[in-house]
N, C-alpha and C. Protein backbone atom coordinates (compact mmCIF):
# COMPACT_ATOMS: atom_id res chain seq x y z
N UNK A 1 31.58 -22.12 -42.72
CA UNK A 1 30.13 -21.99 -42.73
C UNK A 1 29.52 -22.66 -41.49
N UNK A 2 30.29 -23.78 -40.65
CA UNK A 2 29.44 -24.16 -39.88
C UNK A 2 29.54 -23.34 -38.92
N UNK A 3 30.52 -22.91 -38.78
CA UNK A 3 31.07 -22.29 -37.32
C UNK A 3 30.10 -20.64 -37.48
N UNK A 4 29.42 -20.05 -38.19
CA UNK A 4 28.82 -19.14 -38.52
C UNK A 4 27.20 -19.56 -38.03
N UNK A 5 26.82 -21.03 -38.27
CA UNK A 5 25.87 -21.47 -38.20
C UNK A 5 25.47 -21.43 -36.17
N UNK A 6 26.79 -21.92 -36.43
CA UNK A 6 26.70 -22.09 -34.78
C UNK A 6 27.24 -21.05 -33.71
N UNK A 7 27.75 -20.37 -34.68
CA UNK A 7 27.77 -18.91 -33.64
C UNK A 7 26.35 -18.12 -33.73
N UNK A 8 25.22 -18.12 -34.99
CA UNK A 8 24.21 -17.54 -35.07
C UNK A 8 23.53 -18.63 -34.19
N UNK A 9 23.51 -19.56 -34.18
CA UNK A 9 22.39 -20.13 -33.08
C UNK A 9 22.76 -20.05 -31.66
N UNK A 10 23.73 -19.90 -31.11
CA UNK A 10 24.03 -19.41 -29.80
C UNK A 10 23.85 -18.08 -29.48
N UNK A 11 24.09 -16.90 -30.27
CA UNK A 11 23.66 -15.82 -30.47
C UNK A 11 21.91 -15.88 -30.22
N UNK A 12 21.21 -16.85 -30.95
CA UNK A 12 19.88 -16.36 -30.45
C UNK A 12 19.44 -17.60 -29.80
N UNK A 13 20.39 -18.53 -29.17
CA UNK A 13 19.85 -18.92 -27.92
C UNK A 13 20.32 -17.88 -26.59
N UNK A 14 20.97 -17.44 -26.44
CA UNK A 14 21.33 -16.71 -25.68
C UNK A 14 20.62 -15.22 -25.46
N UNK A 15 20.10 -14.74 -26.56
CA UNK A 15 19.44 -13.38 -26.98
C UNK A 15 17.55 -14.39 -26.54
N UNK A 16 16.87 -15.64 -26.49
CA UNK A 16 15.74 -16.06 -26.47
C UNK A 16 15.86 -16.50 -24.72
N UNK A 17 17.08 -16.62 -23.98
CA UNK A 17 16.88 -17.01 -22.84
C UNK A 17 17.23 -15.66 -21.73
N UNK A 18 17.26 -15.06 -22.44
CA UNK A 18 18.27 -13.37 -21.52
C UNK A 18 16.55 -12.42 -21.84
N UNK A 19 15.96 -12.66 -22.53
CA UNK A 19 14.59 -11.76 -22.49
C UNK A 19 13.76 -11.55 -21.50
N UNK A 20 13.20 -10.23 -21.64
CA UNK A 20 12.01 -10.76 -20.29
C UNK A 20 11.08 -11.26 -20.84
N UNK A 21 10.02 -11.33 -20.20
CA UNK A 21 8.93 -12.47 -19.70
C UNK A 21 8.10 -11.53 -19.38
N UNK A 22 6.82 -11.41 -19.85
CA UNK A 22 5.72 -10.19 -19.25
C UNK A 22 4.62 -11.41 -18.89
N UNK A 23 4.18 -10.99 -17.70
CA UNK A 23 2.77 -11.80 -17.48
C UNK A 23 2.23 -10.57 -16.96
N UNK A 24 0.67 -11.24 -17.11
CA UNK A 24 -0.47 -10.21 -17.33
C UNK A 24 -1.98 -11.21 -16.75
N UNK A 25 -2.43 -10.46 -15.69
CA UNK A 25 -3.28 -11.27 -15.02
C UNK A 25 -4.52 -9.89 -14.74
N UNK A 26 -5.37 -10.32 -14.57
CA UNK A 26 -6.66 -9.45 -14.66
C UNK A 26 -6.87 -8.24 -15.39
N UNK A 27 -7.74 -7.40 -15.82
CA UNK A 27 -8.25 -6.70 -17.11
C UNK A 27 -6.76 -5.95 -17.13
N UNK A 28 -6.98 -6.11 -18.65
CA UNK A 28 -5.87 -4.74 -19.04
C UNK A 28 -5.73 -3.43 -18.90
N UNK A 29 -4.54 -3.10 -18.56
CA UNK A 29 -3.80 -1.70 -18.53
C UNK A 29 -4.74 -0.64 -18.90
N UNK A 30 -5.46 -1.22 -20.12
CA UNK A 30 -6.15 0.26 -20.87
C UNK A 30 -7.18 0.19 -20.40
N UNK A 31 -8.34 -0.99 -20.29
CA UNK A 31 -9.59 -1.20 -19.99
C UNK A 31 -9.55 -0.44 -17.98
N UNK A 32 -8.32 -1.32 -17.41
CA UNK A 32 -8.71 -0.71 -15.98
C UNK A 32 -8.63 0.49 -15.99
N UNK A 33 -8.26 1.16 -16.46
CA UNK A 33 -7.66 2.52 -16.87
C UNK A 33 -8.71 3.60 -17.43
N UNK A 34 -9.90 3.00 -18.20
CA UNK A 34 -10.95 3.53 -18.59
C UNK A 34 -11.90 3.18 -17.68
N UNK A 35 -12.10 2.91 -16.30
CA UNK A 35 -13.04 2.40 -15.74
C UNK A 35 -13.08 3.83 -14.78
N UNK A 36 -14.62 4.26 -15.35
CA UNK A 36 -15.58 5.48 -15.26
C UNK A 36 -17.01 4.70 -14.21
N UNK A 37 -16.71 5.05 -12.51
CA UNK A 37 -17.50 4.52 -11.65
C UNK A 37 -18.11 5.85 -11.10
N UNK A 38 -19.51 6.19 -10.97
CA UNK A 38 -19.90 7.09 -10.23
C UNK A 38 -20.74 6.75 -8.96
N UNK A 39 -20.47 7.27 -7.90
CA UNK A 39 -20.52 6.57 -6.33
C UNK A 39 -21.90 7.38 -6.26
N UNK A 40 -22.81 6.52 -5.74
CA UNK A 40 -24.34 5.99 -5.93
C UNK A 40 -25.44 6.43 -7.22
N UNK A 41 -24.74 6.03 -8.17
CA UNK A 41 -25.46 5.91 -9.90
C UNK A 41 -25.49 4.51 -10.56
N UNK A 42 -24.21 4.47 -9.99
CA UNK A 42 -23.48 2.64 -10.94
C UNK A 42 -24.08 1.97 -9.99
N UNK A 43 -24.56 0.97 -10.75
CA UNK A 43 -25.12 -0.45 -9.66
C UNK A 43 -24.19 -1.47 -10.19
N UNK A 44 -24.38 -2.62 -9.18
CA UNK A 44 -23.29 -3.86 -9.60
C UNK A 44 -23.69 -4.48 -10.86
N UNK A 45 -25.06 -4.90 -11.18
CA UNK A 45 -25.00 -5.22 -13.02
C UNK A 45 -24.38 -4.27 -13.58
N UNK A 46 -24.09 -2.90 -13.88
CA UNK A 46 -23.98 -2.30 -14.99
C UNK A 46 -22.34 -2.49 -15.03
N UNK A 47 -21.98 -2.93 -13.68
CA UNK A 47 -20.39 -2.49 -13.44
C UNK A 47 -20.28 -3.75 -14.19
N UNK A 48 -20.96 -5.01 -14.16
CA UNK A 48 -20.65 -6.78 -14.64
C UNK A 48 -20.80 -6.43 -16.28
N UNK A 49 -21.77 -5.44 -16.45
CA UNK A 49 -21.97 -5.94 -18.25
C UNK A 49 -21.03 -5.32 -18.60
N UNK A 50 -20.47 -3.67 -17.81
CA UNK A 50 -19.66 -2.81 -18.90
C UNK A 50 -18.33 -3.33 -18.68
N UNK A 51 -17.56 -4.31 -17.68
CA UNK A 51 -16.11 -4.26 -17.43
C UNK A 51 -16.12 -5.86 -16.59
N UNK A 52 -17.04 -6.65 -17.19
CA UNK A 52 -17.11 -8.55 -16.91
C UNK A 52 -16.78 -8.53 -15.12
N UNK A 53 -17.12 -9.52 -14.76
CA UNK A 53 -16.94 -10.19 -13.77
C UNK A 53 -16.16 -9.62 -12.90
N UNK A 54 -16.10 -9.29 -11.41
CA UNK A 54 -14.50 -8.98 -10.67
C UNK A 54 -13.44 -9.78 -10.84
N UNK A 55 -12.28 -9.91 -10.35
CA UNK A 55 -11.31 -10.41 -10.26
C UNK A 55 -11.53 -11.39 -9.04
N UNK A 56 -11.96 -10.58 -7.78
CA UNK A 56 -12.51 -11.57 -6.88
C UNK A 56 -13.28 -10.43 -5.76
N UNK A 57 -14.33 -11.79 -5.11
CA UNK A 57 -15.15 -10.71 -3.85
C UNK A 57 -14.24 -11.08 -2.69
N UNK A 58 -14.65 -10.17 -1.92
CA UNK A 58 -13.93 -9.59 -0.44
C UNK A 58 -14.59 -10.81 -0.12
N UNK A 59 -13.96 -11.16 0.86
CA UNK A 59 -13.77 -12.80 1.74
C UNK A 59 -14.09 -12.14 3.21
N UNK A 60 -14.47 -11.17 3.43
CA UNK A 60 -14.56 -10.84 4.99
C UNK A 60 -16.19 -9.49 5.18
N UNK A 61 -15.93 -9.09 3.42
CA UNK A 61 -17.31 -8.14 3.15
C UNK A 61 -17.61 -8.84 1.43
N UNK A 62 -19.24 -8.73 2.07
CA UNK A 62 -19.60 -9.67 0.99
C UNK A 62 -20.16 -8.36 -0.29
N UNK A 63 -19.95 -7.39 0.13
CA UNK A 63 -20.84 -5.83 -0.55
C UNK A 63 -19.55 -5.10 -1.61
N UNK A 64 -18.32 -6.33 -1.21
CA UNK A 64 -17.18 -5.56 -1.85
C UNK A 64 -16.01 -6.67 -2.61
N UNK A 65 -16.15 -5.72 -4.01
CA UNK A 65 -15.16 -6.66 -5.01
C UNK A 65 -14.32 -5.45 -5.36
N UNK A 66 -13.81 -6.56 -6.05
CA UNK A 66 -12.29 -5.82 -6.77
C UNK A 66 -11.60 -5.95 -8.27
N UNK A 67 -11.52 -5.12 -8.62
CA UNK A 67 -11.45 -5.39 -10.21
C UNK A 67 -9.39 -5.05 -10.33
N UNK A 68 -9.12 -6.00 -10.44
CA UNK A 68 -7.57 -6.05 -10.77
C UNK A 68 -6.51 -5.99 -12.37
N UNK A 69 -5.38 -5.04 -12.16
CA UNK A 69 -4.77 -5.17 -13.13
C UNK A 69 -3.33 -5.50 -12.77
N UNK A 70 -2.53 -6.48 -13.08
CA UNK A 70 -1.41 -6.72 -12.44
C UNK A 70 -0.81 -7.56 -13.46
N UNK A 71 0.54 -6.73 -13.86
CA UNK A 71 1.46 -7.07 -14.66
C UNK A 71 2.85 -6.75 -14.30
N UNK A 72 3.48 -8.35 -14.30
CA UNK A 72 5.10 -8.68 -14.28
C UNK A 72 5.92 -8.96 -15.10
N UNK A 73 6.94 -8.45 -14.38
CA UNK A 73 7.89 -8.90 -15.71
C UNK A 73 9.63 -10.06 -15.31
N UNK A 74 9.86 -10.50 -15.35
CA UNK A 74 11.00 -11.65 -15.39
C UNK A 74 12.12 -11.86 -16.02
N UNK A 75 13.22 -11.90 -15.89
CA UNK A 75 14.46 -12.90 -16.66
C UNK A 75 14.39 -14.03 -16.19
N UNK A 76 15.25 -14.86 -17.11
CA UNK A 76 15.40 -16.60 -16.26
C UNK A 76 16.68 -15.87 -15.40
N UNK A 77 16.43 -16.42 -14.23
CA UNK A 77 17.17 -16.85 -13.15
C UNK A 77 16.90 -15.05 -11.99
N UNK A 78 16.01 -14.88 -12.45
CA UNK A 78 15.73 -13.37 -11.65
C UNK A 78 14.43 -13.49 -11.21
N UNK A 79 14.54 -12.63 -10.29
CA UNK A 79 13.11 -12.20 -9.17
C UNK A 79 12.04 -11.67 -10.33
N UNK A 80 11.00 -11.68 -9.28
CA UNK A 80 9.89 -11.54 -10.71
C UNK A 80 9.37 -10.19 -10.07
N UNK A 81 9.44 -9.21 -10.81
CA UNK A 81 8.91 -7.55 -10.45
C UNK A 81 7.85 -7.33 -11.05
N UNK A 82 6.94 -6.57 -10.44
CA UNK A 82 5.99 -5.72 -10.75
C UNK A 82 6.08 -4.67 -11.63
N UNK A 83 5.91 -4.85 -12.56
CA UNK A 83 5.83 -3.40 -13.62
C UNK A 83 4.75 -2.80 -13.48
N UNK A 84 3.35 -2.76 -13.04
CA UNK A 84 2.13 -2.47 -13.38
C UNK A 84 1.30 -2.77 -12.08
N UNK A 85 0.48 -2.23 -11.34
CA UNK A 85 -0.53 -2.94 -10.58
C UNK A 85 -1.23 -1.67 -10.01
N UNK A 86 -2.90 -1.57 -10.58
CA UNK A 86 -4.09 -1.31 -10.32
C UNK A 86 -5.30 -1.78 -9.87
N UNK A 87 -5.25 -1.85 -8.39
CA UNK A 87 -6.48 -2.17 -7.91
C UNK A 87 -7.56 -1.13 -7.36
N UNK A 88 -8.81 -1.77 -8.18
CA UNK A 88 -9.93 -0.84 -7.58
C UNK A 88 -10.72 -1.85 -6.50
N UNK A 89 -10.90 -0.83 -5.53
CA UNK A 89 -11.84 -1.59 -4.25
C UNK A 89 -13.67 -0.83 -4.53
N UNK A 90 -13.98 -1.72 -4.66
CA UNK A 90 -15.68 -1.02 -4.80
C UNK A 90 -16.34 -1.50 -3.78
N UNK A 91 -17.36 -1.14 -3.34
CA UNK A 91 -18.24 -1.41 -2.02
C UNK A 91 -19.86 -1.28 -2.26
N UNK A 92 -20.53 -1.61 -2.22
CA UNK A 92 -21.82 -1.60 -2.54
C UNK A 92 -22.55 -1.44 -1.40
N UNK A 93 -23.66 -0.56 -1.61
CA UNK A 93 -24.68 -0.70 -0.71
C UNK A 93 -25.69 -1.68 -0.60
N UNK A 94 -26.81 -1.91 0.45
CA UNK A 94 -27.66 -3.29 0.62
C UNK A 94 -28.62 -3.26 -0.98
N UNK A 95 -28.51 -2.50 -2.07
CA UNK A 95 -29.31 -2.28 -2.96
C UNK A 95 -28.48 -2.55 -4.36
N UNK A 96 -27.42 -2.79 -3.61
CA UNK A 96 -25.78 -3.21 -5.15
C UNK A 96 -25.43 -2.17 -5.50
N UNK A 97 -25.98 -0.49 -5.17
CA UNK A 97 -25.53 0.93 -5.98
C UNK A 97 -23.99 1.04 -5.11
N UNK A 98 -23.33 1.84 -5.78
CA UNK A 98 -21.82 1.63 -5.51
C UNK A 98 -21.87 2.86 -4.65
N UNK A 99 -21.06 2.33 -3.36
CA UNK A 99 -21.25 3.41 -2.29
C UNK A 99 -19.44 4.29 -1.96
N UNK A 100 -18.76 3.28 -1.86
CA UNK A 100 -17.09 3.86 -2.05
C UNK A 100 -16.07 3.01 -3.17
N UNK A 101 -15.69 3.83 -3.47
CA UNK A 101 -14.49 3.35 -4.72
C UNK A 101 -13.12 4.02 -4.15
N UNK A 102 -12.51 3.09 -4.10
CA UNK A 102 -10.93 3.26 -3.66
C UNK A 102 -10.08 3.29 -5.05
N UNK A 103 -9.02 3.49 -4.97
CA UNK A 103 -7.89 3.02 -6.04
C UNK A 103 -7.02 2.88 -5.54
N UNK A 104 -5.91 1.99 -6.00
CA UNK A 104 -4.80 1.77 -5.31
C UNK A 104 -3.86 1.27 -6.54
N UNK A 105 -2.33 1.50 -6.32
CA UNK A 105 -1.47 1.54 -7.37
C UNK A 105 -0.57 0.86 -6.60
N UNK A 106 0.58 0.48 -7.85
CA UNK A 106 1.78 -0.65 -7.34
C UNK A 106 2.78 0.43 -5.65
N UNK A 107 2.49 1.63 -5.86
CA UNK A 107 3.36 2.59 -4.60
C UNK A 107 2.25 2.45 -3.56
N UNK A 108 1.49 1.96 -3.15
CA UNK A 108 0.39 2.01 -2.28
C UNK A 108 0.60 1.14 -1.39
N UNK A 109 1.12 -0.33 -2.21
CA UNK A 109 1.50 -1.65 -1.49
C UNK A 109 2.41 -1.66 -0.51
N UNK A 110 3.63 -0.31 -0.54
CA UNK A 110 4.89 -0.35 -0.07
C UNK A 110 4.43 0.28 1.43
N UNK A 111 3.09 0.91 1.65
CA UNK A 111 2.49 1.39 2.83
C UNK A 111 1.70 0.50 3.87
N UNK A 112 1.88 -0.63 3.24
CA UNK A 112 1.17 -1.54 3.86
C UNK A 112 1.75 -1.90 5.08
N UNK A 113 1.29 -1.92 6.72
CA UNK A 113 1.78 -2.01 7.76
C UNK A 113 1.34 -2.97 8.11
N UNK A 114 2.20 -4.04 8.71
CA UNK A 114 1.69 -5.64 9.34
C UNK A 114 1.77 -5.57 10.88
N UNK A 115 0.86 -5.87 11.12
CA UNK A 115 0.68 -5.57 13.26
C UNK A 115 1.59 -6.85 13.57
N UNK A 116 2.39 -5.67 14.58
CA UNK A 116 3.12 -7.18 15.53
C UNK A 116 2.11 -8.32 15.87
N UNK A 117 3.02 -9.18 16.18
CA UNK A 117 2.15 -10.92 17.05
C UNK A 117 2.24 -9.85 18.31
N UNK A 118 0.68 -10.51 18.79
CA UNK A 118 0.91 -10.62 20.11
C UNK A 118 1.53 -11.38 20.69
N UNK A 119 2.18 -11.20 21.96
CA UNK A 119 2.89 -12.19 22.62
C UNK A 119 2.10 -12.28 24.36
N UNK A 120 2.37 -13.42 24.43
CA UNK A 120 1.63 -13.71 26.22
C UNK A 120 2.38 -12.61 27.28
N UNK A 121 1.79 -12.52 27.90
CA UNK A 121 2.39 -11.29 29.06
C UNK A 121 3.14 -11.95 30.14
N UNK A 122 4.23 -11.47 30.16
CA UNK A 122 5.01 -12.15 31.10
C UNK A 122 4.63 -12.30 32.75
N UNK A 123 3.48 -11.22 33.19
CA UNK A 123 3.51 -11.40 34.22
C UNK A 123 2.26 -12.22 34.16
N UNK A 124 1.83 -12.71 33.31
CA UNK A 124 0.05 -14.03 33.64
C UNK A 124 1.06 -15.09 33.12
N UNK A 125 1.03 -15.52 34.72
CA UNK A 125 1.95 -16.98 35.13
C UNK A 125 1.24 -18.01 34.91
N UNK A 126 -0.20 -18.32 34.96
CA UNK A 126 -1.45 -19.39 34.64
C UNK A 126 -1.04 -19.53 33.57
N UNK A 127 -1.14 -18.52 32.71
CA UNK A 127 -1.10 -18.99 31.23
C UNK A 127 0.34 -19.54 31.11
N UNK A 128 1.51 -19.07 31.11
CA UNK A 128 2.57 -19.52 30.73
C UNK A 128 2.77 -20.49 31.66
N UNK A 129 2.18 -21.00 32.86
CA UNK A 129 2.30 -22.48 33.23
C UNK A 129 1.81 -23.70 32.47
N UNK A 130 0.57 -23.29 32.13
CA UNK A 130 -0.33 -24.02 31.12
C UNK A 130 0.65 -24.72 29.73
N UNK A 131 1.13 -23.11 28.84
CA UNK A 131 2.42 -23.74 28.12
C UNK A 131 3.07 -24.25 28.07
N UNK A 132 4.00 -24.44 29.43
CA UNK A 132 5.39 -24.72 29.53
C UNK A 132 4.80 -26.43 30.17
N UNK A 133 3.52 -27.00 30.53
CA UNK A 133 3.17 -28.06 30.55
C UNK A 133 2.84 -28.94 29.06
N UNK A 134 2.30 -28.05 28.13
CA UNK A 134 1.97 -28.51 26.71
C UNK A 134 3.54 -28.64 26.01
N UNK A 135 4.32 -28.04 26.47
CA UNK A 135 5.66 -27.98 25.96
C UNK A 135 6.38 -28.75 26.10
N UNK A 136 5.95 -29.05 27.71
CA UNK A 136 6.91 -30.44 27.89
C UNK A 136 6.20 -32.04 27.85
N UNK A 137 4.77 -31.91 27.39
CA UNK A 137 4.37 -32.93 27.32
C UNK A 137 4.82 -33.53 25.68
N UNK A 138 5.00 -32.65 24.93
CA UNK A 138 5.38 -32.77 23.47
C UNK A 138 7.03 -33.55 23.68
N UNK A 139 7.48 -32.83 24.53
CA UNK A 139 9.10 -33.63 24.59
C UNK A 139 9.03 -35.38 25.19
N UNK A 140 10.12 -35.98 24.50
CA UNK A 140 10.08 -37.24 24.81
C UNK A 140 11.56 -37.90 25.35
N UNK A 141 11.90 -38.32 26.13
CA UNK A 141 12.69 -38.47 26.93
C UNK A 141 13.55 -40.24 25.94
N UNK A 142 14.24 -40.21 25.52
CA UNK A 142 14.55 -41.04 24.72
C UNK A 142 16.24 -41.38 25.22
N UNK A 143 16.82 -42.26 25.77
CA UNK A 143 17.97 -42.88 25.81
C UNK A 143 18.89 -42.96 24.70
N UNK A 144 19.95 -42.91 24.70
CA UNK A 144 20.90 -43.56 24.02
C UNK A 144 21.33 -44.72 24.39
């Protein structure tokens, strides 16, 4: 009997640590999913009373929020994946009526293109003299 005891509790320690893990961060699946915007009818109150607060405003345009749905999923000792992700981009005109509505889905992200660094031009010698003085003023000449 014990050895039954303790094969069933390893059994569902093992079956409670091998599960996934769902997290779930801004409106739900169904609610983002029912979100009915018509581009210059909806104003920004009606969008706040019928579907709460954004998720967050644009940090660079102040006329534009975003209402987010984003859900992951996990094992212990595994990368954490995306099962789910719906973002709407809304934009408002100087009057709050909604002027463009975007959508965007978890396959949208994978299009995302990052601009090279610029790099200094090899032939503007001023500038890379300038550097190679800040460069070596940082180094310190230290003995053994």
């Amino acid at each position: 009997m014990f050895y039954l005891k303790f094969i069933l509790i390893l059994v569902i320690f093992f079956n409670a640590s091998c599960s996934q893990k769902i997290q779930k961060t801004g409106l739900s699946s169904v609610k983002i999913n029912e979100i009915k915007i018509e581009e210059g009818i909806t104003t920004k109150s009606n969008l706040i009373k019928k579907y709460g607060p954004p998720v967050f405003d644009s940090v660079f345009n102040k006329n534009t929020v975003y209402y987010v749905s984003h859900v992951t999923g996990y094992k212990n000792l595994s990368d954490r994946k995306t099962l789910n992700l719906v973002v709407f981009e809304i934009t408002f005109n100087d009057k709050n009526i909604v002027n463009k509505i975007k959508k965007y889905n978890k396959f949208d992200s994978k299009n995302v293109k990052i601009s090279k660094k610029n790099s200094l031009e090899k032939n503007n010698t001023s500038i890379q003299f300038w550097k190679d003085i800040i460069n070596n003023l940082r180094r310190r000449n230290v003995e053994d």
